[in-house]
N, C-alpha and C. Protein backbone atom coordinates (compact mmCIF):
# COMPACT_ATOMS: atom_id res chain seq x y z
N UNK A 1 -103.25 -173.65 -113.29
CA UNK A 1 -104.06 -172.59 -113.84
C UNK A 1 -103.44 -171.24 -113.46
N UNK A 2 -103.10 -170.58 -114.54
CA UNK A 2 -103.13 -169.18 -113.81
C UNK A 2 -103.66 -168.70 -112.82
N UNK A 3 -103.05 -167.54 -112.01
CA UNK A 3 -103.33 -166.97 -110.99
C UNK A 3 -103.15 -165.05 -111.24
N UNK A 4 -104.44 -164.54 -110.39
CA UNK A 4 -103.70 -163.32 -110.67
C UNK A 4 -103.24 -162.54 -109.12
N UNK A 5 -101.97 -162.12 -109.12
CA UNK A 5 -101.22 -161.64 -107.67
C UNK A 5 -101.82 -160.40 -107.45
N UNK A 6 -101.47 -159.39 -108.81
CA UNK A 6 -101.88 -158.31 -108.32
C UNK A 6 -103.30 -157.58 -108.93
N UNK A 7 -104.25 -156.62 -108.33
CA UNK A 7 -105.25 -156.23 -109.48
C UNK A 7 -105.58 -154.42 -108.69
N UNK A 8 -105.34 -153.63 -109.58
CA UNK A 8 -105.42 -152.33 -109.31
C UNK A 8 -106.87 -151.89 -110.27
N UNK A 9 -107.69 -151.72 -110.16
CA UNK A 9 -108.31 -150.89 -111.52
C UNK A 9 -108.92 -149.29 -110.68
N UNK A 10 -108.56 -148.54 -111.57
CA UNK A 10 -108.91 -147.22 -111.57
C UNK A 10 -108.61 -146.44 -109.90
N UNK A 11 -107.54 -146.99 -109.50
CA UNK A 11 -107.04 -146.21 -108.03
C UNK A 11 -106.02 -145.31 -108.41
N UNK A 12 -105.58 -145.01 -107.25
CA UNK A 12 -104.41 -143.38 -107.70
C UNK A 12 -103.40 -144.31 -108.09
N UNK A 13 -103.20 -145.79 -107.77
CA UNK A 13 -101.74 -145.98 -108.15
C UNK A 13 -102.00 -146.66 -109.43
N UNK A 14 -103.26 -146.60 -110.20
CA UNK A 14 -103.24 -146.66 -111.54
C UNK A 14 -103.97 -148.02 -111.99
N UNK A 15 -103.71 -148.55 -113.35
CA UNK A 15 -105.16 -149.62 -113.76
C UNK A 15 -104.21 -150.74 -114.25
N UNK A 16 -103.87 -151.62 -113.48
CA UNK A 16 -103.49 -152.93 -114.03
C UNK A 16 -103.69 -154.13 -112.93
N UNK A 17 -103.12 -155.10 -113.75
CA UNK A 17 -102.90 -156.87 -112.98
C UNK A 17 -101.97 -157.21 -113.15
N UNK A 18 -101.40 -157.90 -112.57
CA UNK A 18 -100.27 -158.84 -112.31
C UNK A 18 -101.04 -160.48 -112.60
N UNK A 19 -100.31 -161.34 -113.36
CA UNK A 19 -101.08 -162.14 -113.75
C UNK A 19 -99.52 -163.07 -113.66
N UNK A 20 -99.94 -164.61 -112.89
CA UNK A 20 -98.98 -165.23 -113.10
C UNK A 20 -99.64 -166.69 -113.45
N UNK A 21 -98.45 -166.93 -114.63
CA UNK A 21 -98.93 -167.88 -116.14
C UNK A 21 -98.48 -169.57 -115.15
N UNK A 22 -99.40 -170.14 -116.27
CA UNK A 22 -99.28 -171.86 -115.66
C UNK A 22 -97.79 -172.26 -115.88
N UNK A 23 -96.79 -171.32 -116.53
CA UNK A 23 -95.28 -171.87 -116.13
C UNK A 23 -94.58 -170.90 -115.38
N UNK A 24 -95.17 -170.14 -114.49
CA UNK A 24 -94.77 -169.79 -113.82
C UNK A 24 -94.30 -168.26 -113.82
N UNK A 25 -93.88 -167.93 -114.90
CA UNK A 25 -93.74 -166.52 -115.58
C UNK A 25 -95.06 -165.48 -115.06
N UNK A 26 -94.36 -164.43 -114.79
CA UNK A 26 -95.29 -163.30 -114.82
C UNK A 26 -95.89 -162.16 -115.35
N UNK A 27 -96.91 -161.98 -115.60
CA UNK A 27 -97.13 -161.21 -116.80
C UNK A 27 -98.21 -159.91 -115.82
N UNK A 28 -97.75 -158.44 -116.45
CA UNK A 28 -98.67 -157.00 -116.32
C UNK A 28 -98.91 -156.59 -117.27
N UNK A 29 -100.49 -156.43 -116.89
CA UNK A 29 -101.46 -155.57 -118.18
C UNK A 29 -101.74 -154.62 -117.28
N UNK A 30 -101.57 -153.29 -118.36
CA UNK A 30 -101.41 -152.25 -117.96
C UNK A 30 -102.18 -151.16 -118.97
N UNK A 31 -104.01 -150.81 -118.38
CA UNK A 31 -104.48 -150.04 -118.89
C UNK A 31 -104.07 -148.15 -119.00
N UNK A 32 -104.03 -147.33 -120.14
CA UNK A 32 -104.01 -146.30 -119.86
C UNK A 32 -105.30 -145.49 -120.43
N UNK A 33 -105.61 -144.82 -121.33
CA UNK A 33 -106.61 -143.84 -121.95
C UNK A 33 -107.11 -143.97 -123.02
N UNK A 34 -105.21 -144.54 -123.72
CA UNK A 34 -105.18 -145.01 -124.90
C UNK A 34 -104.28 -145.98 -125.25
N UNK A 35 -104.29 -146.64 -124.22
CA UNK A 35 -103.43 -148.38 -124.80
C UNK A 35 -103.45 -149.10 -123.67
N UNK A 36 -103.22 -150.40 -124.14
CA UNK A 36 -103.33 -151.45 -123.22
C UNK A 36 -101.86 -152.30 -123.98
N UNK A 37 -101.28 -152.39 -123.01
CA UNK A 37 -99.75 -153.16 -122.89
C UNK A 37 -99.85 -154.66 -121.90
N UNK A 38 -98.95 -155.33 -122.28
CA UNK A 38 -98.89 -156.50 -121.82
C UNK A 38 -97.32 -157.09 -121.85
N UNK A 39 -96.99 -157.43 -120.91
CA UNK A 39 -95.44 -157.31 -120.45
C UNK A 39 -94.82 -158.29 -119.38
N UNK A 40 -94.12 -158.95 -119.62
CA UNK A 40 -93.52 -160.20 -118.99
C UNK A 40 -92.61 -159.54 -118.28
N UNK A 41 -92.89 -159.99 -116.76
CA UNK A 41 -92.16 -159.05 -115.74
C UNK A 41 -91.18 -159.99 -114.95
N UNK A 42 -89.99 -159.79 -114.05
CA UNK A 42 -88.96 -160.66 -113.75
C UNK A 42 -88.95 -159.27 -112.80
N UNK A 43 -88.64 -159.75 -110.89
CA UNK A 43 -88.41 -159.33 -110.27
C UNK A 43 -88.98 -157.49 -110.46
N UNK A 44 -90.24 -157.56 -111.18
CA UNK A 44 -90.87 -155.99 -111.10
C UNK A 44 -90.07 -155.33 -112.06
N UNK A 45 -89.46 -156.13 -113.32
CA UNK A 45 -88.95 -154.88 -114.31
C UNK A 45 -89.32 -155.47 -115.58
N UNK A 46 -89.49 -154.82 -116.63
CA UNK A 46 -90.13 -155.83 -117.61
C UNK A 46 -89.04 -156.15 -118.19
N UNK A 47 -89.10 -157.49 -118.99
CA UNK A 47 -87.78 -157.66 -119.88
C UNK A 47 -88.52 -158.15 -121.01
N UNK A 48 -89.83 -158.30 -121.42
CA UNK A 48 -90.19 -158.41 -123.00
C UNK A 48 -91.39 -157.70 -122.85
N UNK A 49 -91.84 -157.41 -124.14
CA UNK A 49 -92.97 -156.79 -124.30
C UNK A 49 -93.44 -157.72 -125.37
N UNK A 50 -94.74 -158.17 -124.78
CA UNK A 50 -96.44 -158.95 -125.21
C UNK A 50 -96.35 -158.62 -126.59
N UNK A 51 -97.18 -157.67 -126.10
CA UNK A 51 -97.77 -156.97 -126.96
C UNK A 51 -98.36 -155.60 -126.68
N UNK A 52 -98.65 -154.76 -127.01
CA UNK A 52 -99.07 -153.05 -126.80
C UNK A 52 -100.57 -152.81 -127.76
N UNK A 53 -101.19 -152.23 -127.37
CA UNK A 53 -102.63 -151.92 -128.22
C UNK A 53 -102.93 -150.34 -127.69
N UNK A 54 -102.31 -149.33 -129.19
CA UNK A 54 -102.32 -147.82 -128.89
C UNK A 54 -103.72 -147.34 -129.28
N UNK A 55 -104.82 -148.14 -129.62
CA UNK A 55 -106.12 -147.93 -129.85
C UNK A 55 -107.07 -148.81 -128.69
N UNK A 56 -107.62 -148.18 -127.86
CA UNK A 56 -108.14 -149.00 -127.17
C UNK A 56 -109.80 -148.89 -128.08
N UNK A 57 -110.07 -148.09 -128.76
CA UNK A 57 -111.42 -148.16 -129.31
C UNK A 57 -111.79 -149.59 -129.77
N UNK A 58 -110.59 -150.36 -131.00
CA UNK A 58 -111.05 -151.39 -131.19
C UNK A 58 -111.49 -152.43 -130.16
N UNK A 59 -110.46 -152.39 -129.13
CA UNK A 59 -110.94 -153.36 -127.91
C UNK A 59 -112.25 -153.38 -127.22
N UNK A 60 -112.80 -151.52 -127.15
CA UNK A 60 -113.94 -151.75 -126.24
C UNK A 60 -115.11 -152.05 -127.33
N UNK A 61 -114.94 -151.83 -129.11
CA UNK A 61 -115.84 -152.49 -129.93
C UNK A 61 -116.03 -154.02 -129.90
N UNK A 62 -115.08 -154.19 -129.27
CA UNK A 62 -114.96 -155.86 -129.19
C UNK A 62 -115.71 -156.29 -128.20
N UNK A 63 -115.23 -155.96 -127.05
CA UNK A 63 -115.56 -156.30 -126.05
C UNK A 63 -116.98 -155.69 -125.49
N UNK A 64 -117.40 -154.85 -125.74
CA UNK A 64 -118.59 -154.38 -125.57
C UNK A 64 -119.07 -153.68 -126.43
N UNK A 65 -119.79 -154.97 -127.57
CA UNK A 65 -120.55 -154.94 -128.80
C UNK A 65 -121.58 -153.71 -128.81
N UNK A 66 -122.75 -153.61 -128.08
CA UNK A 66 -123.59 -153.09 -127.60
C UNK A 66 -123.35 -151.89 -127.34
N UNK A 67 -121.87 -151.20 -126.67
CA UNK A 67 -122.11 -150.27 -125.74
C UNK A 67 -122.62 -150.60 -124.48
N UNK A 68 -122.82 -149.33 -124.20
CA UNK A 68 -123.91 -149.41 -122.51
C UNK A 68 -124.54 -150.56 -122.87
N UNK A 69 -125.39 -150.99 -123.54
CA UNK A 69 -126.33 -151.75 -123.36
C UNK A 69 -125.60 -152.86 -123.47
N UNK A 70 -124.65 -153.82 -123.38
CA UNK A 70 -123.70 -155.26 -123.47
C UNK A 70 -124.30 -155.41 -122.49
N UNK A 71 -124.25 -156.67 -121.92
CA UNK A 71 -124.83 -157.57 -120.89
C UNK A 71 -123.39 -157.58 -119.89
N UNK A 72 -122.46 -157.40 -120.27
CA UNK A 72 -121.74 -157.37 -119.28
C UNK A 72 -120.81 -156.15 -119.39
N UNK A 73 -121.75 -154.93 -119.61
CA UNK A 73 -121.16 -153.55 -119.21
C UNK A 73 -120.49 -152.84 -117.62
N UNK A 74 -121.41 -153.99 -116.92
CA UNK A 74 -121.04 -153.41 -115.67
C UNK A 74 -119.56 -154.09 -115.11
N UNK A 75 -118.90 -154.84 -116.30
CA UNK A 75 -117.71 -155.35 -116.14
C UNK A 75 -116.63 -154.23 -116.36
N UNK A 76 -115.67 -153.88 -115.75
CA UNK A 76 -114.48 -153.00 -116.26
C UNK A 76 -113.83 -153.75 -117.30
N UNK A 77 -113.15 -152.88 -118.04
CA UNK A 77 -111.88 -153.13 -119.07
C UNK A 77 -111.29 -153.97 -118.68
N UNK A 78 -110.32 -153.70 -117.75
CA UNK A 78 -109.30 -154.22 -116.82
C UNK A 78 -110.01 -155.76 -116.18
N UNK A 79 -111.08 -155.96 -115.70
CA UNK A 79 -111.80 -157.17 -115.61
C UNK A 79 -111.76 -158.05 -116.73
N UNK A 80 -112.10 -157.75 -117.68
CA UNK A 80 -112.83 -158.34 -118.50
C UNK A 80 -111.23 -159.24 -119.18
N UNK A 81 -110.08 -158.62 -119.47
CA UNK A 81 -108.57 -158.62 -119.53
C UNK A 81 -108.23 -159.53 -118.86
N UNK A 82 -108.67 -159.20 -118.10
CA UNK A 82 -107.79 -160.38 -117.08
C UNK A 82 -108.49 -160.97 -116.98
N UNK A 83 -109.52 -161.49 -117.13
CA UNK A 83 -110.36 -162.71 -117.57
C UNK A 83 -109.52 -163.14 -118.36
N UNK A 84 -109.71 -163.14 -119.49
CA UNK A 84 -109.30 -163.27 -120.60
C UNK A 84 -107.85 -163.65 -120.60
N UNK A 85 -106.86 -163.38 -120.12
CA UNK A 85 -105.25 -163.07 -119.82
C UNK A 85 -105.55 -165.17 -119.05
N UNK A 86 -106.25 -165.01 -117.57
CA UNK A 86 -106.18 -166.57 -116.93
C UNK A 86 -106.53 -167.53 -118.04
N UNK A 87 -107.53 -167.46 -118.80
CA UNK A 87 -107.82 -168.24 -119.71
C UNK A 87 -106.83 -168.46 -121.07
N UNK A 88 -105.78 -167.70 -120.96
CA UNK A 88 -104.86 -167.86 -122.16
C UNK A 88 -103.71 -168.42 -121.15
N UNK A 89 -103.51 -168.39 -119.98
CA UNK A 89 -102.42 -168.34 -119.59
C UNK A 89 -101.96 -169.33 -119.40
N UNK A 90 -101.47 -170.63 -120.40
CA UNK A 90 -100.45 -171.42 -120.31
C UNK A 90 -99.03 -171.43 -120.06
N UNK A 91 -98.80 -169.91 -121.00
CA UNK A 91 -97.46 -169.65 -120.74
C UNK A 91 -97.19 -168.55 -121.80
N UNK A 92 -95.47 -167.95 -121.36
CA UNK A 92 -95.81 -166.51 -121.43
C UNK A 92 -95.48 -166.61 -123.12
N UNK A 93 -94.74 -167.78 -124.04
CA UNK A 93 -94.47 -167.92 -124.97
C UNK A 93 -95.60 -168.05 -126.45
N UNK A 94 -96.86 -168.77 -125.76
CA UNK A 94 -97.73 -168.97 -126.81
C UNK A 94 -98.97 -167.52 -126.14
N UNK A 95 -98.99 -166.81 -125.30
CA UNK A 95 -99.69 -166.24 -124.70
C UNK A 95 -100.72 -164.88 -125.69
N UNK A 96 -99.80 -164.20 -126.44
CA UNK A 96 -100.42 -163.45 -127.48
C UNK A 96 -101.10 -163.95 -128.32
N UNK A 97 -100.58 -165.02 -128.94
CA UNK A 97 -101.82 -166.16 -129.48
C UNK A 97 -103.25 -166.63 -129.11
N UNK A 98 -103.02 -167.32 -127.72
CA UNK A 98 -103.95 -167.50 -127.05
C UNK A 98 -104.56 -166.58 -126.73
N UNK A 99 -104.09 -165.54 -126.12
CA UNK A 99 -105.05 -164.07 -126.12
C UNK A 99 -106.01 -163.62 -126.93
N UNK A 100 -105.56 -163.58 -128.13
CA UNK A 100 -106.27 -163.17 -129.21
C UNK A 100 -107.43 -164.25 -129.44
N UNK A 101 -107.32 -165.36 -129.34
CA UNK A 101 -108.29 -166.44 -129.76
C UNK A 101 -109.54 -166.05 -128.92
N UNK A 102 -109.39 -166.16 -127.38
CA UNK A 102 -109.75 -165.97 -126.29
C UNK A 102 -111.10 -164.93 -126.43
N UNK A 103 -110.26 -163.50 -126.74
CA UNK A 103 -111.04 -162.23 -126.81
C UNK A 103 -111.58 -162.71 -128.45
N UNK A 104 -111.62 -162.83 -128.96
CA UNK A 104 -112.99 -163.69 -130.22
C UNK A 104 -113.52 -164.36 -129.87
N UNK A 105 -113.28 -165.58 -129.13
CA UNK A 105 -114.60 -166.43 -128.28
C UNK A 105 -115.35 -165.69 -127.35
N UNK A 106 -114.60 -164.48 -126.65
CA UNK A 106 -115.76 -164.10 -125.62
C UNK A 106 -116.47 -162.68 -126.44
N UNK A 107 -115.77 -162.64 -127.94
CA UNK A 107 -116.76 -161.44 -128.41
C UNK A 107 -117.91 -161.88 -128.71
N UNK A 108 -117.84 -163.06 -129.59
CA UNK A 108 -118.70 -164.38 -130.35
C UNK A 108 -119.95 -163.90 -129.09
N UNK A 109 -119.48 -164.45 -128.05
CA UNK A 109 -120.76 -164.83 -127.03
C UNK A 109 -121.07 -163.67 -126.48
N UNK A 110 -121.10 -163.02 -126.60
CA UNK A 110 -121.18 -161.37 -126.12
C UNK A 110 -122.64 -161.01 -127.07
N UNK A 111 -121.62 -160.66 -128.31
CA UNK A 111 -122.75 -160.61 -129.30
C UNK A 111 -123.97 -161.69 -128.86
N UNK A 112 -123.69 -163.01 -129.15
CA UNK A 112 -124.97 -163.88 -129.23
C UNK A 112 -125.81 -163.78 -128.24
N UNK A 113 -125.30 -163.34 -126.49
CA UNK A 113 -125.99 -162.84 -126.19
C UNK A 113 -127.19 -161.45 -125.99
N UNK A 114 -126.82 -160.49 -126.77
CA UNK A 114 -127.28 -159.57 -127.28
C UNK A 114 -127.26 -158.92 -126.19
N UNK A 115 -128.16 -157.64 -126.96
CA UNK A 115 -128.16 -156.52 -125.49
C UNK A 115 -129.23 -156.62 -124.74
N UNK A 116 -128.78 -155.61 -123.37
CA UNK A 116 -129.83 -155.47 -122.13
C UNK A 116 -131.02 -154.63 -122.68
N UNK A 117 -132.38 -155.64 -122.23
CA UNK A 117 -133.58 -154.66 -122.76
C UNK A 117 -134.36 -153.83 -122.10
C-alpha cells in the first residue's frame, strides 16, 4: 500500500506530500494558490511530470460540493489529495488514471452525503 514520507500543509516551508507508490516510486503533490502539480521524484529532483492543474477552482468544486457547508470541510486540500493520491497509488505509471477515477468516487459520496445542517 502506499505510504506517505513527507506531509507539509500550509507551513513557511510550503503545502505538499511526498507520497511513496506500491512500486516503490515516489511521487510530490505540490499545492500553490493556483495549481496543484504532481511529480515523480528520484533522489529529490523531479524527472516527470503527473500531471499539473492551473485551476484549482474546479478541484475545490469537486471536492467540496457544498462549500463551507461539505461534511468534510474541515478537511484541507492537501488532505483530502493525499487521500486520494494512497488510494490510487499502485504505481507511478497508471497513477493519473487512477487519480482521476478516485477523486469522482469520493465526489459521488461527498455529494450523496450532502451538506452540514
Amino acid at each position: 500500500m502506499a505510504k506517505v514520507e513527507l506531509y507539509e500543509d500550509q507551513t513557511r516551508m510550503g503545502t505538499y506530500s511526498q507520497v511513496r507508490l506500491d512500486d516503490g516510486k515516489r511521487i510530490l503533490i505540490s499545492l500553490t494558490q493556483t495549481e496543484l502539480a504532481v511529480r515523480q521524484y528520484v533522489f529529490g529532483m523531479p524527472i516527470k511530470n503527473i500531471f499539473d492543474m492551473v485551476s484549482l477552482d474546479f478541484m475545490m468544486n469537486v471536492l467540496y460540493p457544498f462549500g463551507p457547508k461539505s461534511k468534510n470541510a474541515h478537511q484541507s486540500l492537501l488532505q483530502i489529495i493525499t487521500e486520494i493520491a494512497i488510494e490510487s497509488g499502485a504505481g507511478v505509471d497508471n497513477f493519473s488514471n487512477e487519480f482521476w477515477k478516485n477523486v469522482e468516487k469520493y465526489s459521488q459520496r461527498i455529494k450523496a452525503e450532502g451538506e452540514v445542517v
